[in-house]
Protein backbone atom coordinates (compact mmCIF):
# COMPACT_ATOMS: atom_id res chain seq x y z
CA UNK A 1 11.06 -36.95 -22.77
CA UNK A 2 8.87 -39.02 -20.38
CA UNK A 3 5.01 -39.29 -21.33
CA UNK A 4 4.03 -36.26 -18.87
CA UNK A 5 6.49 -33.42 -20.22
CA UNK A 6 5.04 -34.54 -23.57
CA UNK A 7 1.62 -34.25 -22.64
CA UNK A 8 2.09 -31.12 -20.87
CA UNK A 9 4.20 -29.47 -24.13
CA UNK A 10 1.32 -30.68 -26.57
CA UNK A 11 -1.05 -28.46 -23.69
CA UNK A 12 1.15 -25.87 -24.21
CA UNK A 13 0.87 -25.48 -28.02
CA UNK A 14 -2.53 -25.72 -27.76
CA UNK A 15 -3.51 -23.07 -24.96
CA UNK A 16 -1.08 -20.46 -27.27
CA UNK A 17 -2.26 -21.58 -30.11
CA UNK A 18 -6.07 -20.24 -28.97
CA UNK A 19 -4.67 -17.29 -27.25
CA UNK A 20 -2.61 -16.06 -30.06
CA UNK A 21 -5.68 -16.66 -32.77
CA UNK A 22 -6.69 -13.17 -34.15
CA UNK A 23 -9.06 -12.14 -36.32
CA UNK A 24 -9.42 -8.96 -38.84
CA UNK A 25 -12.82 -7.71 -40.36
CA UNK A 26 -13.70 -8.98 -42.98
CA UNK A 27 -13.07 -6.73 -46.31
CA UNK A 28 -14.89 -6.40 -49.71
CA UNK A 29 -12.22 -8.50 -51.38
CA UNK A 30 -13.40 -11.48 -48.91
CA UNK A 31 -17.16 -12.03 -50.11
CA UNK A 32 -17.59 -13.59 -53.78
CA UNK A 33 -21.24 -12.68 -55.45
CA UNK A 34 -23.20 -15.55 -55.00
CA UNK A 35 -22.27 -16.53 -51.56
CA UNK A 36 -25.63 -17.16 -49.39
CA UNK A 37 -26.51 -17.74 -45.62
CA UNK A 38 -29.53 -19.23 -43.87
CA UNK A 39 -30.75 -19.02 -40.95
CA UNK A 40 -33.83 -20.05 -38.93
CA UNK A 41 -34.39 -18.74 -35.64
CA UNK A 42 -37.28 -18.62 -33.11
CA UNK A 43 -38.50 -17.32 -29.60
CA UNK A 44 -40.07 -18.82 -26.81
CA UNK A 45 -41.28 -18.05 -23.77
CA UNK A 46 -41.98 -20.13 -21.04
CA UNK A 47 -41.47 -23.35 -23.38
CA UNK A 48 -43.85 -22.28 -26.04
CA UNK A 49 -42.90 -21.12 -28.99
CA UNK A 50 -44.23 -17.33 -30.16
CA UNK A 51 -42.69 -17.28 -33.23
CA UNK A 52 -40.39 -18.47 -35.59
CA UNK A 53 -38.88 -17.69 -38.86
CA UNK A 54 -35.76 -17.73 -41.22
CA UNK A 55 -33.34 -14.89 -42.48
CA UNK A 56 -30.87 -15.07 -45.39
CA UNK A 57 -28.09 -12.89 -46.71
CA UNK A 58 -26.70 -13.00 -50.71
CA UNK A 59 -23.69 -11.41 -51.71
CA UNK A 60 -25.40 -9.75 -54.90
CA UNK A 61 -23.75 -7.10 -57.28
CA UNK A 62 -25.42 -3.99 -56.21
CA UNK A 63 -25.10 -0.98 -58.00
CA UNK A 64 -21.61 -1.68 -59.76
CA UNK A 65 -20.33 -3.22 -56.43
CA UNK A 66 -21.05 -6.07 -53.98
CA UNK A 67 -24.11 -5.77 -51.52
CA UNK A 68 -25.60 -7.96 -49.04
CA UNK A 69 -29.29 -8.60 -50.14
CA UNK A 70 -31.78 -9.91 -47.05
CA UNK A 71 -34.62 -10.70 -49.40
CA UNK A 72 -36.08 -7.09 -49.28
CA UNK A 73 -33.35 -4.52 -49.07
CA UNK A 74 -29.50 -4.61 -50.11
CA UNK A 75 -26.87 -3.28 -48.23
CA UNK A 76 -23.35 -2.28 -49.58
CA UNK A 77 -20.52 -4.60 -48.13
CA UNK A 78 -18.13 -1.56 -48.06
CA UNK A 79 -20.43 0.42 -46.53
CA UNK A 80 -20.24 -2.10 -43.14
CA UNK A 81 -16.96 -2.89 -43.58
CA UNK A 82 -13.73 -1.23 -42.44
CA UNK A 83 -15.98 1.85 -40.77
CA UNK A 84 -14.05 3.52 -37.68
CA UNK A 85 -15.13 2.15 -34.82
CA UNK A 86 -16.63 4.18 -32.18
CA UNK A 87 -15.99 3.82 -28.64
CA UNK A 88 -19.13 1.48 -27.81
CA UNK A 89 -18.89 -1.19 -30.69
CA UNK A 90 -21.10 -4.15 -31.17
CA UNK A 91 -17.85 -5.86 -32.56
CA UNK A 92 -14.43 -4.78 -31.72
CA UNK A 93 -11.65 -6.01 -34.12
CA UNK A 94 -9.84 -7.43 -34.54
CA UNK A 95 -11.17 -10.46 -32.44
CA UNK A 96 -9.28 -12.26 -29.74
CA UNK A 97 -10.00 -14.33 -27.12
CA UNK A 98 -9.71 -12.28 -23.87
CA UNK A 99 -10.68 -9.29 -25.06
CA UNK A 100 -13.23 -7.31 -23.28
CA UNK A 101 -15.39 -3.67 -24.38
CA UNK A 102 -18.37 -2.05 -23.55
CA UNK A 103 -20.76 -2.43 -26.41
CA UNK A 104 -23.85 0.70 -26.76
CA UNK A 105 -26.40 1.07 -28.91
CA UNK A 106 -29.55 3.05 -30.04
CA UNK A 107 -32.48 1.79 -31.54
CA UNK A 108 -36.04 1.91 -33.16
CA UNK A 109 -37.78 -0.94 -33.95
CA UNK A 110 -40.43 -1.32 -37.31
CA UNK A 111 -43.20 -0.80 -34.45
CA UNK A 112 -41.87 2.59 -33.78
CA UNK A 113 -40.67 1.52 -29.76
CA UNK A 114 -37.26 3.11 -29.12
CA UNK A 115 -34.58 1.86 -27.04
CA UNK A 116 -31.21 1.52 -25.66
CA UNK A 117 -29.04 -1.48 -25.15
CA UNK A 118 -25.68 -1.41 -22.68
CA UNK A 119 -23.89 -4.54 -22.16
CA UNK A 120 -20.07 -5.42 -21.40
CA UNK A 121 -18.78 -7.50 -23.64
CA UNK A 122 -16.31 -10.26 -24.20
CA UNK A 123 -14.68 -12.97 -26.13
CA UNK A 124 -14.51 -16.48 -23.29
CA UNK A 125 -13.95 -18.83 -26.44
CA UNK A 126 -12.36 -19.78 -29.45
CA UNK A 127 -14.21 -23.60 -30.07
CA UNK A 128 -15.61 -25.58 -32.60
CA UNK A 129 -19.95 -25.78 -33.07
CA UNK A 130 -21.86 -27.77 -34.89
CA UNK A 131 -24.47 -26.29 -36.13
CA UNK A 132 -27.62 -27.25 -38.67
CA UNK A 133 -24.95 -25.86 -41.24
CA UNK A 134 -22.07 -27.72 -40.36
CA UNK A 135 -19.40 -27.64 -38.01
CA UNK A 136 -17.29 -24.65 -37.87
CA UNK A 137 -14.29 -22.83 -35.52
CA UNK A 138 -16.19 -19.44 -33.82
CA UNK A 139 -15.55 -16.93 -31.19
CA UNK A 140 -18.12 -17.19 -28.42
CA UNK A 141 -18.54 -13.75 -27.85
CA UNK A 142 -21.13 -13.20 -24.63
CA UNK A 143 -22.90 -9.69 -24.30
CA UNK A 144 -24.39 -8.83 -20.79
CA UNK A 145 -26.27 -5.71 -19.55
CA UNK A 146 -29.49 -3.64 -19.74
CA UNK A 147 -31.80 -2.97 -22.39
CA UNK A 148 -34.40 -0.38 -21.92
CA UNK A 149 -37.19 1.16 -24.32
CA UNK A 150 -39.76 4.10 -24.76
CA UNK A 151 -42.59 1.96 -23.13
CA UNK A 152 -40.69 1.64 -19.82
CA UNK A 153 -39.18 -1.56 -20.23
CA UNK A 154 -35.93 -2.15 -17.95
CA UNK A 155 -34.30 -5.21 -17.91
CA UNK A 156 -31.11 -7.51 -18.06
CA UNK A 157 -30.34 -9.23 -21.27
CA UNK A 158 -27.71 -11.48 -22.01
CA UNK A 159 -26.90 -12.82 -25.56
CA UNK A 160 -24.27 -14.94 -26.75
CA UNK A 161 -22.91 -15.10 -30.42
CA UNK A 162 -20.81 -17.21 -32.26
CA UNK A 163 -19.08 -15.71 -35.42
CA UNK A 164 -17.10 -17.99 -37.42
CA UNK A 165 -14.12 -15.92 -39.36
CA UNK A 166 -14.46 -18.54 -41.98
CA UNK A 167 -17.86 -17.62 -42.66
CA UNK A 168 -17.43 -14.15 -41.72
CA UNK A 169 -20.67 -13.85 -39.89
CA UNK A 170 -22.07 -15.42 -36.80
CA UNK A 171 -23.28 -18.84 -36.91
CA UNK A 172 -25.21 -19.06 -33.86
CA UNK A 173 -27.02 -17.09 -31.53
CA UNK A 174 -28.79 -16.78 -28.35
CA UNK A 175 -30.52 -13.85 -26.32
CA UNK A 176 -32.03 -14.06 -23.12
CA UNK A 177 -33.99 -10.92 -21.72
CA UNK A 178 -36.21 -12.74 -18.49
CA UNK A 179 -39.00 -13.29 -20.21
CA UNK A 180 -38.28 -15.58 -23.12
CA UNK A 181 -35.26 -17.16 -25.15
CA UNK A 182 -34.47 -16.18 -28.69
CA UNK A 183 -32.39 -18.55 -30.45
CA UNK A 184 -31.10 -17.95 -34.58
CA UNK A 185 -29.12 -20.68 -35.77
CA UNK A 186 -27.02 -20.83 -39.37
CA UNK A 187 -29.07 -24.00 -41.45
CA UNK A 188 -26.92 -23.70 -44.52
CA UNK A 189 -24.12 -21.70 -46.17
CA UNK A 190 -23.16 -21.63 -50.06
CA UNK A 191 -20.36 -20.27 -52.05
CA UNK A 192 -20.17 -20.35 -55.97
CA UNK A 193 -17.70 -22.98 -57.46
């Protein structure tokens, strides 16, 4: 084989290698009590920063079974995992690059403000990011459209997420609604030995 057949084969296995990656939801029997994720994340607008702040989730035993605890409330794993989808889902498994859906939701922030968010979405990418936490393999999943809310507010937003399926949440992301950038990235993951 001359140098160029071999270095167009070895693009070959590489571009089907990333188009043939899928990836299931996560199940219960995936998540191990102790795991924890940490994130910081802040928003800006116009340069300055408004505010800032940092999120975790612990796998925790939670009433006989695993939970997800943020640090105020605890969520049952099984009760987020393996749901029927509906038509409009924020993530539609299992994940592939390519794949395209319309993602809807309704919403109430702790303010009381209502709202709904539209936005096509789809998968462009299946690439490595480093992150504070690492380096890891994630889809880049990109979400455009409208949000609007009961004070009037109508505008685009964009956001773009990177989930790793090793980690089996997102590691990074990034939201963009015209007047300010929002950016939450992962700063450290642990699993029990």
């Amino acid at each position: 084989m001359t140098k160029q057949a071999i270095f167009y084969f070895a693009l070959l296995l590489i571009f089907s290698n990333c188009a043939s990656t899928k990836t299931d939801e996560p199940t219960l029997k995936d998540y191990t009590i102790g795991e924890k994720w940490t994130w910081k994340w802040e928003r800006a607008v116009e340069g300055e920063v408004r505010a800032q702040g940092e999120d975790i989730q612990e796998v925790v035993n939670h009433n006989g079974t695993l939970g997800l605890w943020n640090g105020v409330d605890t969520v049952q794993i099984s009760k987020t995992t393996n749901q029927k989808q509906g038509n409009t889902p924020f993530r539609n498994w299992p994940l592939q690059v390519g794949k395209k859906w319309k993602y809807e939701s309704e919403w109430e922030n702790n303010e009381g403000t209502t709202g709904k968010t539209s936005q096509d979405a789809e998968i462009v990418s299946f690439e490595e990011l480093n992150v504070v936490a690492g380096k890891f393999k994630a889809y880049k999943i990109e979400y455009k459209g409208i949000v609007t809310n009961s004070r009037g507010f109508k505008g685009e937003m964009t956001d773009i997420w990177w989930y790793s399926p090793d980690l089996k949440t997102y590691i990074k992301h990034v939201n963009k609604d015209g007047y300010g950038v929002y950016v939450n990235e992962l700063t450290s993951y642990s699993k029990p030995e």
